[in-house]
N, C-alpha and C. Protein backbone atom coordinates (compact mmCIF):
# COMPACT_ATOMS: atom_id res chain seq x y z
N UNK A 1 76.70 117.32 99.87
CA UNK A 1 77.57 117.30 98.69
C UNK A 1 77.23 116.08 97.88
N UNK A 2 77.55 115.81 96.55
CA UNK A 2 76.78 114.84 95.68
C UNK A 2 77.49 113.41 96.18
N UNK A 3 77.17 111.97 96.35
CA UNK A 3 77.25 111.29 96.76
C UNK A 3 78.76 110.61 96.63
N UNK A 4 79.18 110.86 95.39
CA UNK A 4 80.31 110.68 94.77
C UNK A 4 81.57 110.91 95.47
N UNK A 5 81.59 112.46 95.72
CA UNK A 5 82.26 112.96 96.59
C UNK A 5 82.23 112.47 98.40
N UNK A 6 81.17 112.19 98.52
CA UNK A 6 81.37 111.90 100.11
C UNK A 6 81.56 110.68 100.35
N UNK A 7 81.21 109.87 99.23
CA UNK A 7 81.89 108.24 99.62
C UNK A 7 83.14 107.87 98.75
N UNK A 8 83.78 108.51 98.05
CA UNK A 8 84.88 108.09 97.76
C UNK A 8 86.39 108.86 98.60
N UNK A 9 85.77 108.41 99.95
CA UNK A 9 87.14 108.77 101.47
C UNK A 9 87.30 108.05 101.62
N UNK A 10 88.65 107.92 102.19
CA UNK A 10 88.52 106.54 103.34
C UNK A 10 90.52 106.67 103.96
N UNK A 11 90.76 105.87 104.65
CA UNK A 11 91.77 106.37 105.65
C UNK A 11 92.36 105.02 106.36
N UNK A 12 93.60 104.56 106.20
CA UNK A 12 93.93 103.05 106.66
C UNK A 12 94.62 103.62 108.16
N UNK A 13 95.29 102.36 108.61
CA UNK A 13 95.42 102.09 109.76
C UNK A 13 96.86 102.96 109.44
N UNK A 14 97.60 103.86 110.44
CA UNK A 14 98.52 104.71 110.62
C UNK A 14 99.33 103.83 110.68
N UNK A 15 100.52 103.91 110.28
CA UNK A 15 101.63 103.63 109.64
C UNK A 15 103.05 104.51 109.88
N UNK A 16 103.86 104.08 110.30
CA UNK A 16 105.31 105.00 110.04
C UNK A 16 105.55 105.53 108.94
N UNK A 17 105.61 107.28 109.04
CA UNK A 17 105.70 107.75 107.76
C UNK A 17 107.22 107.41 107.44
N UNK A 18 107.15 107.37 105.66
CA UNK A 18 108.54 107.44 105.57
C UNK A 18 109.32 108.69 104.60
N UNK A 19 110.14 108.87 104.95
CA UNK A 19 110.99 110.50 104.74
C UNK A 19 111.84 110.34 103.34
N UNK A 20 110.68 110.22 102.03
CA UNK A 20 111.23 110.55 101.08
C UNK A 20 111.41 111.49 100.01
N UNK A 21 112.33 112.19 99.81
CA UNK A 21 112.46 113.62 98.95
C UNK A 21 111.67 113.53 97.85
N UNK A 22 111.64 112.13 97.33
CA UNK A 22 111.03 112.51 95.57
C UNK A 22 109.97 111.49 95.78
N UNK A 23 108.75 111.07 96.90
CA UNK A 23 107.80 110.58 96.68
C UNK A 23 106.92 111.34 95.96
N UNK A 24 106.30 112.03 95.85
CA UNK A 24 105.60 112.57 94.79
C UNK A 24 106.07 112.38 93.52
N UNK A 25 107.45 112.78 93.02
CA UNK A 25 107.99 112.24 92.02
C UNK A 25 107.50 110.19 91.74
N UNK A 26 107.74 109.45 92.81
CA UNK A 26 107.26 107.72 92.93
C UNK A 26 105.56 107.77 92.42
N UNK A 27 104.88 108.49 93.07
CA UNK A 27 104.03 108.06 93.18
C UNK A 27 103.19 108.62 91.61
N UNK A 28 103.82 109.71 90.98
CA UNK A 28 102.92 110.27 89.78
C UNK A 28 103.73 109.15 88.80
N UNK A 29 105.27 108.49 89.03
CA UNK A 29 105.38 107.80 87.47
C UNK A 29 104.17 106.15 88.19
N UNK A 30 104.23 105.50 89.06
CA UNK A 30 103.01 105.17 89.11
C UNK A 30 101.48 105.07 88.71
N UNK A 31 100.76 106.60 88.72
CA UNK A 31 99.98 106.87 88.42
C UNK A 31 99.75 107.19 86.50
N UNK A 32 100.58 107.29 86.32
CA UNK A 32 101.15 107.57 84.16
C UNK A 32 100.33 106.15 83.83
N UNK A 33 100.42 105.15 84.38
CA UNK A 33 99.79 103.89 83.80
C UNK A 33 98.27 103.92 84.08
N UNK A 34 97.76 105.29 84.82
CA UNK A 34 96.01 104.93 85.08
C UNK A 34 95.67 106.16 85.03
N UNK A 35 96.36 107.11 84.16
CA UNK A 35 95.43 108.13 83.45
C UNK A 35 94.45 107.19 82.49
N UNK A 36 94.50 106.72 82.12
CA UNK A 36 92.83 105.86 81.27
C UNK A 36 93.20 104.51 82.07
N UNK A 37 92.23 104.52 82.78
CA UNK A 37 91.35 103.06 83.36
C UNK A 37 89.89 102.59 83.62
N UNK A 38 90.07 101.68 83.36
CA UNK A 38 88.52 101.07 83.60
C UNK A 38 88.46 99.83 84.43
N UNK A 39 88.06 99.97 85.69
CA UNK A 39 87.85 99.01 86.57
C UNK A 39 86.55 98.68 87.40
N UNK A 40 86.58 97.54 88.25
CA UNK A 40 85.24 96.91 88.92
C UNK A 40 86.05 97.68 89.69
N UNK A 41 84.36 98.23 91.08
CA UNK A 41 84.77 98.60 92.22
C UNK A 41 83.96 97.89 93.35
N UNK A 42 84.49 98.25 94.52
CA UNK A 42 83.77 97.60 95.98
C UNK A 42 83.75 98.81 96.31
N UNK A 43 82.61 99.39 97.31
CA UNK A 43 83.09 100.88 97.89
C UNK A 43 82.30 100.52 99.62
N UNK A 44 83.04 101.04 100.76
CA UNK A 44 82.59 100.36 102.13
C UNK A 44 82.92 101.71 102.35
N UNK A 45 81.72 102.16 103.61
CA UNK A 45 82.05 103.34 104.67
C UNK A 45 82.15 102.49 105.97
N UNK A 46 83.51 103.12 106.29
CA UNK A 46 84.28 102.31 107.66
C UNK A 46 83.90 103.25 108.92
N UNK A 47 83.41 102.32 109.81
CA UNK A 47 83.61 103.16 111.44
C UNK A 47 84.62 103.31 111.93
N UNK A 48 83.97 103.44 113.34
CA UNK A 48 85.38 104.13 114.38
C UNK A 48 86.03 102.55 114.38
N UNK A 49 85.68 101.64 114.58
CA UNK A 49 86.02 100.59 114.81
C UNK A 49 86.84 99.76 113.61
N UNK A 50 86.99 100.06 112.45
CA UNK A 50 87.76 100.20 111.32
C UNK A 50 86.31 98.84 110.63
N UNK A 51 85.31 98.33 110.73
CA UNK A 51 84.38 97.28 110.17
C UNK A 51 83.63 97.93 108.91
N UNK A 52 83.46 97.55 108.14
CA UNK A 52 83.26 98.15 106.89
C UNK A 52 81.61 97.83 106.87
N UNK A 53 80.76 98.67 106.44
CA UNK A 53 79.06 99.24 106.11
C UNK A 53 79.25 99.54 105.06
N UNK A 54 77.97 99.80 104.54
CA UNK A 54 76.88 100.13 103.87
C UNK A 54 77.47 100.28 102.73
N UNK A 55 78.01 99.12 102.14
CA UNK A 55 78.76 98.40 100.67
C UNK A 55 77.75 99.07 99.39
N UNK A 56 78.76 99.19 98.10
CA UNK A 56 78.02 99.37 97.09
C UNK A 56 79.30 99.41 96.09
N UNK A 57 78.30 98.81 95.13
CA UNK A 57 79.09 97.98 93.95
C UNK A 57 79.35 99.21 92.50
N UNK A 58 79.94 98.61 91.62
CA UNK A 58 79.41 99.02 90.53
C UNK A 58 81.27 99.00 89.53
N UNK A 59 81.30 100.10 88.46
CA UNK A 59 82.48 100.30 87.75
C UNK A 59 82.71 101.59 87.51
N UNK A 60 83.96 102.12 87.20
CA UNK A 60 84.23 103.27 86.88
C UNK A 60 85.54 103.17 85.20
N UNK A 61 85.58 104.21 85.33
CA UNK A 61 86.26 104.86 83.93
C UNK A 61 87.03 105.99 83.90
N UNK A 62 88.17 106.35 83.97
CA UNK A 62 88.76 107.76 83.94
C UNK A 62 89.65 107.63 83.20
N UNK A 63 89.82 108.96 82.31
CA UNK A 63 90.94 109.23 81.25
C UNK A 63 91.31 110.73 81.77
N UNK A 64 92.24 111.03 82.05
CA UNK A 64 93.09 112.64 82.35
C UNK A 64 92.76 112.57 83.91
N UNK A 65 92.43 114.11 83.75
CA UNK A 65 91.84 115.02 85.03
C UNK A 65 90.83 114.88 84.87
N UNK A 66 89.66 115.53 83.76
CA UNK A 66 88.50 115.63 83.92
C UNK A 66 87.75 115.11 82.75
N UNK A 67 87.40 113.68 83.10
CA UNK A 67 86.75 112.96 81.84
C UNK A 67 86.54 111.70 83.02
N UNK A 68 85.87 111.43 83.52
CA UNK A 68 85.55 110.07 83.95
C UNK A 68 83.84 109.69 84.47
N UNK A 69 83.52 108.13 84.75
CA UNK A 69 82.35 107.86 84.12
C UNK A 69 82.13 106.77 85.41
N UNK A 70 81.57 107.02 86.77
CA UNK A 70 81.26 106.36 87.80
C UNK A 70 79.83 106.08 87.98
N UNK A 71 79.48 104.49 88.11
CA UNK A 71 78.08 103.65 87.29
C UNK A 71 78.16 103.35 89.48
N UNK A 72 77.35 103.37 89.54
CA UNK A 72 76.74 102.61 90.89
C UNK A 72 75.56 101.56 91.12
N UNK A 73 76.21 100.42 90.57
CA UNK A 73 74.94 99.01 89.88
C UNK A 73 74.17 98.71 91.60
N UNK A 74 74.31 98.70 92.52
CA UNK A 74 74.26 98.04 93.81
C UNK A 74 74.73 99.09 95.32
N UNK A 75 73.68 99.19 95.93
CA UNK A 75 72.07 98.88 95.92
C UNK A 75 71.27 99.63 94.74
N UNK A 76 71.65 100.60 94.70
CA UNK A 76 70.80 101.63 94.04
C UNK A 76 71.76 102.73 92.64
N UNK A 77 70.72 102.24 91.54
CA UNK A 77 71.92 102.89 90.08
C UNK A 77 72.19 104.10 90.68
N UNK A 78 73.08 104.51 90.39
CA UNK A 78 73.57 106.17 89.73
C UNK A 78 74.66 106.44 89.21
N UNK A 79 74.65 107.48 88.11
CA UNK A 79 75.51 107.32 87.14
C UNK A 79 76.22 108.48 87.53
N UNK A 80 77.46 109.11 87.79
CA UNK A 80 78.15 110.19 87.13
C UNK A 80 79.23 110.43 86.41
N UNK A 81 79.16 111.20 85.73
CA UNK A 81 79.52 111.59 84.06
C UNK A 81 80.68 112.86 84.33
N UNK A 82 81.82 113.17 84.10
CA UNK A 82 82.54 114.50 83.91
C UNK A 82 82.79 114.10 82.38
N UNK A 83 82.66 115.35 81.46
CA UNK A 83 82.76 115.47 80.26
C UNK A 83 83.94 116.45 79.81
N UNK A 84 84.99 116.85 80.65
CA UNK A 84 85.69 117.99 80.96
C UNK A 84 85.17 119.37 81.49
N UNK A 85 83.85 119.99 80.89
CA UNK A 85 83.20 121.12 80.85
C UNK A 85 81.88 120.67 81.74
N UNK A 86 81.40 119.73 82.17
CA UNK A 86 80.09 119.61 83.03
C UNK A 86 80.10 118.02 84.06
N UNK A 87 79.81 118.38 84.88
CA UNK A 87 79.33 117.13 85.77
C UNK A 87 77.93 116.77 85.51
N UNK A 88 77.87 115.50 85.69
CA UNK A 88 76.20 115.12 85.56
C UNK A 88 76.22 113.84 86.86
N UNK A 89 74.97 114.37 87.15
CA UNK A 89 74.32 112.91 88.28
C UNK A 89 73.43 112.53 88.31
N UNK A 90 73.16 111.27 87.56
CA UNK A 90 71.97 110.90 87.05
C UNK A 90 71.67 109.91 88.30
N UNK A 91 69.97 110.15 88.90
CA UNK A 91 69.74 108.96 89.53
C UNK A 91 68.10 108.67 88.86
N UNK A 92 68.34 107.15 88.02
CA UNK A 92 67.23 106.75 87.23
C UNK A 92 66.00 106.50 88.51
N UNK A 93 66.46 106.17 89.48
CA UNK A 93 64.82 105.92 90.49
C UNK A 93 64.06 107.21 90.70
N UNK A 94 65.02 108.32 90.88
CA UNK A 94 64.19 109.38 91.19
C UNK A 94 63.96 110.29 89.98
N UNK A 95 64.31 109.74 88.78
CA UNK A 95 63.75 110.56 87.33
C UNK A 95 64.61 112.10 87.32
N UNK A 96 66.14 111.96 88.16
CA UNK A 96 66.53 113.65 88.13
C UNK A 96 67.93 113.55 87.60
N UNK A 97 68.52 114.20 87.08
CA UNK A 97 69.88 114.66 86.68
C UNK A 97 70.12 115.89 87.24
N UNK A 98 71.19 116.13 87.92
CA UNK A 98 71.75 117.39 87.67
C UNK A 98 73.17 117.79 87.35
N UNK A 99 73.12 119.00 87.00
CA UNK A 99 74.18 119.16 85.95
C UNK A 99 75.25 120.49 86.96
N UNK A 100 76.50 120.45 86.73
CA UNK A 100 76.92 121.48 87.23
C UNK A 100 78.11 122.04 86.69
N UNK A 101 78.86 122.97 86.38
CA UNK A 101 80.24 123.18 85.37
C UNK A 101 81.50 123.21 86.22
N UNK A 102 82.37 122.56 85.74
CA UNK A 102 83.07 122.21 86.02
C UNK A 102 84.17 123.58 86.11
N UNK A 103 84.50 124.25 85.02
CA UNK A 103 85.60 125.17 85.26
C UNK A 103 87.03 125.37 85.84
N UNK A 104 87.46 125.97 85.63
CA UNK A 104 89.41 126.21 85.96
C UNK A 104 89.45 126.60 87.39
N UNK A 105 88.46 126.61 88.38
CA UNK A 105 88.74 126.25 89.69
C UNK A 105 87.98 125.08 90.05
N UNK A 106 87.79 124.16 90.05
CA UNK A 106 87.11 123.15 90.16
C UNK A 106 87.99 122.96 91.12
N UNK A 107 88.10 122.24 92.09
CA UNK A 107 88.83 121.65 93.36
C UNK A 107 88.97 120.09 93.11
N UNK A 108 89.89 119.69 93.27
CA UNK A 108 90.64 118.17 93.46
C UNK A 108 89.58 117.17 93.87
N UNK A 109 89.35 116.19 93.21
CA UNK A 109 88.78 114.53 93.56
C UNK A 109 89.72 113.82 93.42
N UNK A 110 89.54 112.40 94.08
CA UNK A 110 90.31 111.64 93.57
C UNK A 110 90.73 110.95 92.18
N UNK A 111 89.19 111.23 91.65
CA UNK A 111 89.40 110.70 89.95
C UNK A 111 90.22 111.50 89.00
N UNK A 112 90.26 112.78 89.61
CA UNK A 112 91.19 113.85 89.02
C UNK A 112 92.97 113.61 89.89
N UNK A 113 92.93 113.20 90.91
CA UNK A 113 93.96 112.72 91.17
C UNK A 113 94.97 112.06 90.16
N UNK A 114 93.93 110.88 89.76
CA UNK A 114 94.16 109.49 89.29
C UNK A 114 95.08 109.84 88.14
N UNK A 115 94.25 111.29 86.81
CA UNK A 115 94.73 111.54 86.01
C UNK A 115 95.48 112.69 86.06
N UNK A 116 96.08 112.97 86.90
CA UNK A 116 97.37 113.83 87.51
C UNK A 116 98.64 113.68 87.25
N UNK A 117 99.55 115.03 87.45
CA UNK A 117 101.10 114.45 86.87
C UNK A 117 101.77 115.12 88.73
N UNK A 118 103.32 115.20 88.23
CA UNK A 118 104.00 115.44 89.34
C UNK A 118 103.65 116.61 89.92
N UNK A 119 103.66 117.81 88.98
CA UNK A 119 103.54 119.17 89.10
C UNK A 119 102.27 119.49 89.59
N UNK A 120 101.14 118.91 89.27
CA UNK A 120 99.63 118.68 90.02
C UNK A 120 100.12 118.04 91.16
N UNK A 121 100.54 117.37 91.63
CA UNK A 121 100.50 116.87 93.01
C UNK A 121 101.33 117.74 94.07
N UNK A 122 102.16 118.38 92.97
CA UNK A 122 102.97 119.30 94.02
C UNK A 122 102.46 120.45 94.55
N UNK A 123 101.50 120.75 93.47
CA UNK A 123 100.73 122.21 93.30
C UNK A 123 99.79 122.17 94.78
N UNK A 124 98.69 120.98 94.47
CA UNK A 124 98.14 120.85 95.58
C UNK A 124 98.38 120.04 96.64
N UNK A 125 98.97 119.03 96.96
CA UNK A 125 99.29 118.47 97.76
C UNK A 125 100.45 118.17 98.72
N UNK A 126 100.55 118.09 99.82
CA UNK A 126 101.83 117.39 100.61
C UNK A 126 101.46 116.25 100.16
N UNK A 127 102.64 115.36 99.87
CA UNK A 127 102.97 113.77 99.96
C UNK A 127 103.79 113.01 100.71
N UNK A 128 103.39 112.12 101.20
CA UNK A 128 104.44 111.00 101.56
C UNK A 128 103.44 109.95 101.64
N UNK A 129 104.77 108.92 101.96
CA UNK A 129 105.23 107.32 101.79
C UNK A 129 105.18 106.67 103.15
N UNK A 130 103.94 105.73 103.12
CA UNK A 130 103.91 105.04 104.09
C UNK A 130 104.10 103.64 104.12
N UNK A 131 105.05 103.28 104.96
CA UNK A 131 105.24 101.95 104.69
C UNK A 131 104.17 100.48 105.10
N UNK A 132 104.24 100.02 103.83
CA UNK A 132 103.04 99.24 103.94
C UNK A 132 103.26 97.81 103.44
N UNK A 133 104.65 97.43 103.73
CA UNK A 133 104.69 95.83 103.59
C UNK A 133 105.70 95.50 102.16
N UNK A 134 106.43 94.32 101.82
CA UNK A 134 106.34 94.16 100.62
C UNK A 134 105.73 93.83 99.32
N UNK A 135 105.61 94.42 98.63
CA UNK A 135 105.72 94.44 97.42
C UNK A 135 104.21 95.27 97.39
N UNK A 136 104.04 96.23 97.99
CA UNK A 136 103.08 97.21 98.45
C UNK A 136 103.84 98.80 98.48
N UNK A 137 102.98 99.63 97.89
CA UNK A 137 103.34 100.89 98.16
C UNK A 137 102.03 101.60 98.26
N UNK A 138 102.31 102.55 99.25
CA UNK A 138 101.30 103.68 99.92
C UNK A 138 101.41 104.87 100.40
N UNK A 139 100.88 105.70 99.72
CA UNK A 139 101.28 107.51 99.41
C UNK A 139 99.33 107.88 100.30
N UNK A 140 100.18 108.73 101.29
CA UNK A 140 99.12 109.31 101.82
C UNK A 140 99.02 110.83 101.04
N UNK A 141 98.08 111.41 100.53
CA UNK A 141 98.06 112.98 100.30
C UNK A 141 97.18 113.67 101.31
N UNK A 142 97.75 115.25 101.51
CA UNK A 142 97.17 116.08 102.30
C UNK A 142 96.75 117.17 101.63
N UNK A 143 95.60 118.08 101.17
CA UNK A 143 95.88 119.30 101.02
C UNK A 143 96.49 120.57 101.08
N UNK A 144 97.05 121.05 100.55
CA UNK A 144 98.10 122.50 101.03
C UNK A 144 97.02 123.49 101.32
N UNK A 145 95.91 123.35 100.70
CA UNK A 145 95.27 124.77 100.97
C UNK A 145 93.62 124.39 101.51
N UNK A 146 93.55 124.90 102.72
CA UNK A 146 91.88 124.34 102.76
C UNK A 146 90.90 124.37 101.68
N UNK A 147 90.17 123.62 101.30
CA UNK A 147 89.06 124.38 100.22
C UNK A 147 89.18 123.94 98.90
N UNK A 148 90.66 123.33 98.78
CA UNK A 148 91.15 122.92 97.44
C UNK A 148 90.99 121.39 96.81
N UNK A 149 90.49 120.78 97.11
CA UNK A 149 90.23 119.40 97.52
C UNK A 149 89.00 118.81 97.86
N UNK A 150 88.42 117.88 97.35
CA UNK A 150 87.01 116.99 98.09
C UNK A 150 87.16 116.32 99.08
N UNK A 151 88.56 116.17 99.64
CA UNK A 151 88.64 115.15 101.00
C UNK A 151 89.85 116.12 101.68
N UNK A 152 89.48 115.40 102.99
CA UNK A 152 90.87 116.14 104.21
C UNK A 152 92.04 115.28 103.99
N UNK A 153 91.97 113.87 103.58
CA UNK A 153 93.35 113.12 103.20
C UNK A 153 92.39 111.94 102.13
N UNK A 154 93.76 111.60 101.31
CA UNK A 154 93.40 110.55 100.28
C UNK A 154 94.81 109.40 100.27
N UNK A 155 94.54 108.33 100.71
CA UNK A 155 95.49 107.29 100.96
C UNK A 155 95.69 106.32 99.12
N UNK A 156 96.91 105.85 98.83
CA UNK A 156 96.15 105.20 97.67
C UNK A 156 97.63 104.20 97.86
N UNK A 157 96.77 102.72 97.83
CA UNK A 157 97.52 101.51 97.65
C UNK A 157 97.87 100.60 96.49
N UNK A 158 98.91 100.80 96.52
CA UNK A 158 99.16 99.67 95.10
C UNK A 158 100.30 98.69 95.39
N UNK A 159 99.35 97.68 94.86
CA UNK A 159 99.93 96.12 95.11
C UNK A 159 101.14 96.12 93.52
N UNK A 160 101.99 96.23 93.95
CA UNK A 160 102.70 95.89 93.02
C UNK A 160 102.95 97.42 92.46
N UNK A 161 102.60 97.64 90.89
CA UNK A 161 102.07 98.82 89.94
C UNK A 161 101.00 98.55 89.80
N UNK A 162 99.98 98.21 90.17
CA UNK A 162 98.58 98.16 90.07
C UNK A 162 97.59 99.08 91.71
N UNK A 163 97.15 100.10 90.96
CA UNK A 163 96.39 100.57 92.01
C UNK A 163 95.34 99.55 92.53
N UNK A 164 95.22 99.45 93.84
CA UNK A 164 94.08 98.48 94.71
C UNK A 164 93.59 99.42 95.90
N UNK A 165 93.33 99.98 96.22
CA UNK A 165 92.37 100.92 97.39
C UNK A 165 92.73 102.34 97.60
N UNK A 166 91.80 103.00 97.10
CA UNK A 166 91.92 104.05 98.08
C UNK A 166 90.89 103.97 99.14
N UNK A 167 91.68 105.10 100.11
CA UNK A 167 90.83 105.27 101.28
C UNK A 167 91.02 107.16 101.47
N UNK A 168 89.66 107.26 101.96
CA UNK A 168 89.68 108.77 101.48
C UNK A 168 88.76 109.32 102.75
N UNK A 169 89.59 110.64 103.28
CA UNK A 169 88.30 111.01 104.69
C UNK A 169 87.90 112.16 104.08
N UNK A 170 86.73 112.71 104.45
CA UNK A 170 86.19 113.87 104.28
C UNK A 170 86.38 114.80 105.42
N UNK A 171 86.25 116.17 105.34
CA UNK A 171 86.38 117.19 105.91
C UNK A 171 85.12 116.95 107.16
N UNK A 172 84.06 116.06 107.17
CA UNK A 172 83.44 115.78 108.45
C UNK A 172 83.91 114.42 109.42
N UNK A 173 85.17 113.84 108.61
CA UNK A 173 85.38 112.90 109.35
C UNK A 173 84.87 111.37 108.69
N UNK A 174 83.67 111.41 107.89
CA UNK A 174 83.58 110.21 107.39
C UNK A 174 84.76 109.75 106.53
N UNK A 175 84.68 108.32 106.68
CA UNK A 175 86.01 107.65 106.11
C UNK A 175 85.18 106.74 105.06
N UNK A 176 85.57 106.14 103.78
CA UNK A 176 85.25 105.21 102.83
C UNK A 176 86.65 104.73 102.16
N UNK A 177 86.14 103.49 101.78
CA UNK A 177 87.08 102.12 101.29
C UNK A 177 86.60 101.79 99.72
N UNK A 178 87.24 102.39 99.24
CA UNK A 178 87.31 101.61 97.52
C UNK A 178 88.43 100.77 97.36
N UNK A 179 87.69 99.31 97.14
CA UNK A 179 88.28 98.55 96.44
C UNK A 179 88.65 97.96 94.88
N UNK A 180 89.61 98.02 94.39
CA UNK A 180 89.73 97.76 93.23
C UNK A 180 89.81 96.52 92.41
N UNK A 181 89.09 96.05 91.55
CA UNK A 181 89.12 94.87 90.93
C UNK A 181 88.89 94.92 88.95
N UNK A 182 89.65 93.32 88.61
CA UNK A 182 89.61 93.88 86.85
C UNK A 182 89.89 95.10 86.22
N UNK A 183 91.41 95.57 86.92
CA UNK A 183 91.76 96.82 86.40
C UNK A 183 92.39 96.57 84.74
N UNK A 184 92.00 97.60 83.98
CA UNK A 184 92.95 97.29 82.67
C UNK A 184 92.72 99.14 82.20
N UNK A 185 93.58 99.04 81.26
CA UNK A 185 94.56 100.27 80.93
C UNK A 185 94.17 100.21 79.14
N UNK A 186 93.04 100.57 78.61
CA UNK A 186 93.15 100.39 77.41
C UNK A 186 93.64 101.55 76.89
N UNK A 187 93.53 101.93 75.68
CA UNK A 187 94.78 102.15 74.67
C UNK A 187 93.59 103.83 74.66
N UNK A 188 92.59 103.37 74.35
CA UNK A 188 91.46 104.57 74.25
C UNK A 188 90.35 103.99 74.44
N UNK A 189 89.26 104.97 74.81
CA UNK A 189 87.90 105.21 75.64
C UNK A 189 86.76 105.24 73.82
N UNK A 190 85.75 105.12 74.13
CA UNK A 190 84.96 105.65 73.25
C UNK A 190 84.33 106.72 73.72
N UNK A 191 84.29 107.86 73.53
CA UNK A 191 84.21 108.88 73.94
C UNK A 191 82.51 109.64 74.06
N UNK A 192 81.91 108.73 73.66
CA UNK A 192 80.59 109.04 73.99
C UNK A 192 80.20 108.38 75.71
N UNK A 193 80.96 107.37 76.06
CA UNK A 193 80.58 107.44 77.57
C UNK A 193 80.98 108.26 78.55
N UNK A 194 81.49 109.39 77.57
CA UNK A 194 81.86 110.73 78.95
C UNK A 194 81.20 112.02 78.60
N UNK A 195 79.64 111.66 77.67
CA UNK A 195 78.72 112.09 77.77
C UNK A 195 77.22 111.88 78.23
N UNK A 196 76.28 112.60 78.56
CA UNK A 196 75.43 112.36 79.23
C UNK A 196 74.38 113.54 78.29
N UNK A 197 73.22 112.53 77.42
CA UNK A 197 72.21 113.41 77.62
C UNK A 197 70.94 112.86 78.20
N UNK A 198 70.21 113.61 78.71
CA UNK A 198 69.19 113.22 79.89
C UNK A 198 68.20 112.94 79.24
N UNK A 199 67.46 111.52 79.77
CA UNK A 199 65.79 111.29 78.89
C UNK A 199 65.32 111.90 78.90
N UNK A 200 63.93 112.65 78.66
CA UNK A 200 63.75 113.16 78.07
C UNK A 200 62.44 113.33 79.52
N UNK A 201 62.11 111.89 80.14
CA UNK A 201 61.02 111.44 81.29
C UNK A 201 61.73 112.55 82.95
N UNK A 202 63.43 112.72 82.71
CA UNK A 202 64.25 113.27 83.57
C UNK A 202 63.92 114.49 83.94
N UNK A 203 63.70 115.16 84.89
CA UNK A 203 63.84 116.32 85.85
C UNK A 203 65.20 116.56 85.94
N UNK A 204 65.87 118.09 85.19
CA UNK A 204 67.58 118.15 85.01
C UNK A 204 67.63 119.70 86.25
N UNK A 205 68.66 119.27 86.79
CA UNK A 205 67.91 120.57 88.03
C UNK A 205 70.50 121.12 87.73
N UNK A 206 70.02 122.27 87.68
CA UNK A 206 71.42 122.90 86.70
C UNK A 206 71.96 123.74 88.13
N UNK A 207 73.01 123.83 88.34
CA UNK A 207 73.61 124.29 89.61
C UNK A 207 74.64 125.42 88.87
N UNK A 208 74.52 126.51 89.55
CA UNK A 208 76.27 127.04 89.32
C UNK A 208 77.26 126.38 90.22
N UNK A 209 78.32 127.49 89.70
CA UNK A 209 79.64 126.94 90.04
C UNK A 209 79.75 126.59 91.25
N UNK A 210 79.52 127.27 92.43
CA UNK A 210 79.44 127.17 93.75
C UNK A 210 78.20 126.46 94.27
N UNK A 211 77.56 125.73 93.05
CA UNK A 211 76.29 124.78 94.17
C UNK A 211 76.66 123.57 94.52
């Protein structure tokens, strides 16, 4: 699956759930402040042993559901692009893009999370509230329906009202750690960075819906 997807999992240390009726309701007016963000990231795939590997840097960008713009500066570039109507994954070392459409079943990421309301979280997800200290809050999500979703659970921490980690597992079990840094909330995007057209030197290799 494209790289994007399999490293943005990850999964914290279990916690006492806590039994609240309108967390989903908590956690989407939360999220209203990072439908458009632009932040530095850290991204770590964690072992069994919870020690964090094979680090990689870079920034991201998301406005809604489907518009966001994930740069991977460290070790190695790669860019991907959702434009609402197409995904792109550009990797400049190997001269390839590929492109794939997005469409009205597209299944849940977290960046589509991010730009989510209540009724989206209810649609697809169980929620709850794990307690995670003061002046900390932490909403684990589960899928309702197999298949519907890029991960088997998506954890997301925020220090304060400021999102700071998710941790997200995949359906094989790998776990990954995004860390968040220099978050800000501007007003609007310029809207050409949630396009992508390919040099021209690029190999564009085009997938359907199901590739």
């Amino acid at each position: 699956m494209l790289r994007f997807f399999q490293t943005l999992l990850f999964l914290l240390v279990s916690l006492p759930a806590m039994a609240i009726a309108d967390t989903a309701d908590q956690l989407s007016e939360l999220l209203q402040s990072h439908a458009r963000l632009s932040a530095a990231f850290q991204q770590y795939t964690l072992g069994d042993d919870n020690l964090k590997s094979e680090n990689a840097s870079g920034r991201l960008w998301i406005e809604g559901v489907d518009r966001f713009r994930w740069e991977t500066e460290s070790p190695f570039p790669q860019t991907i692009i959702s434009d609402g109507q197409w995904l792109w994954v550009y990797d400049p070392d190997l001269e390839q893009a590929t492109q794939r459409p997005l469409g009205e079943g597209e299944v849940m990421t977290p960046a589509r999370v991010l730009g989510g309301d209540v009724k989206q979280l209810n649609l697809y997800f169980n929620v709850k509230q794990i307690e995670a200290g003061t002046g900390n809050s932490l909403f684990e999500l589960t899928p309702k329906k197999e298949g519907s979703a890029e991960f088997q659970s998506l954890r997301l921490l925020f220090s304060g009202d400021l999102l700071a980690e998710l941790l997200i597992q995949d359906g094989l079990g790998q776990r990954s750690l995004i860390m968040l840094s220099e978050q800000s909330f501007p007003a609007a995007f310029d809207q050409t960075m949630f396009r992508f057209v390919p040099p021209a030197s690029v190999d564009v290799i085009v997938m359907d819906q199901n590739g």
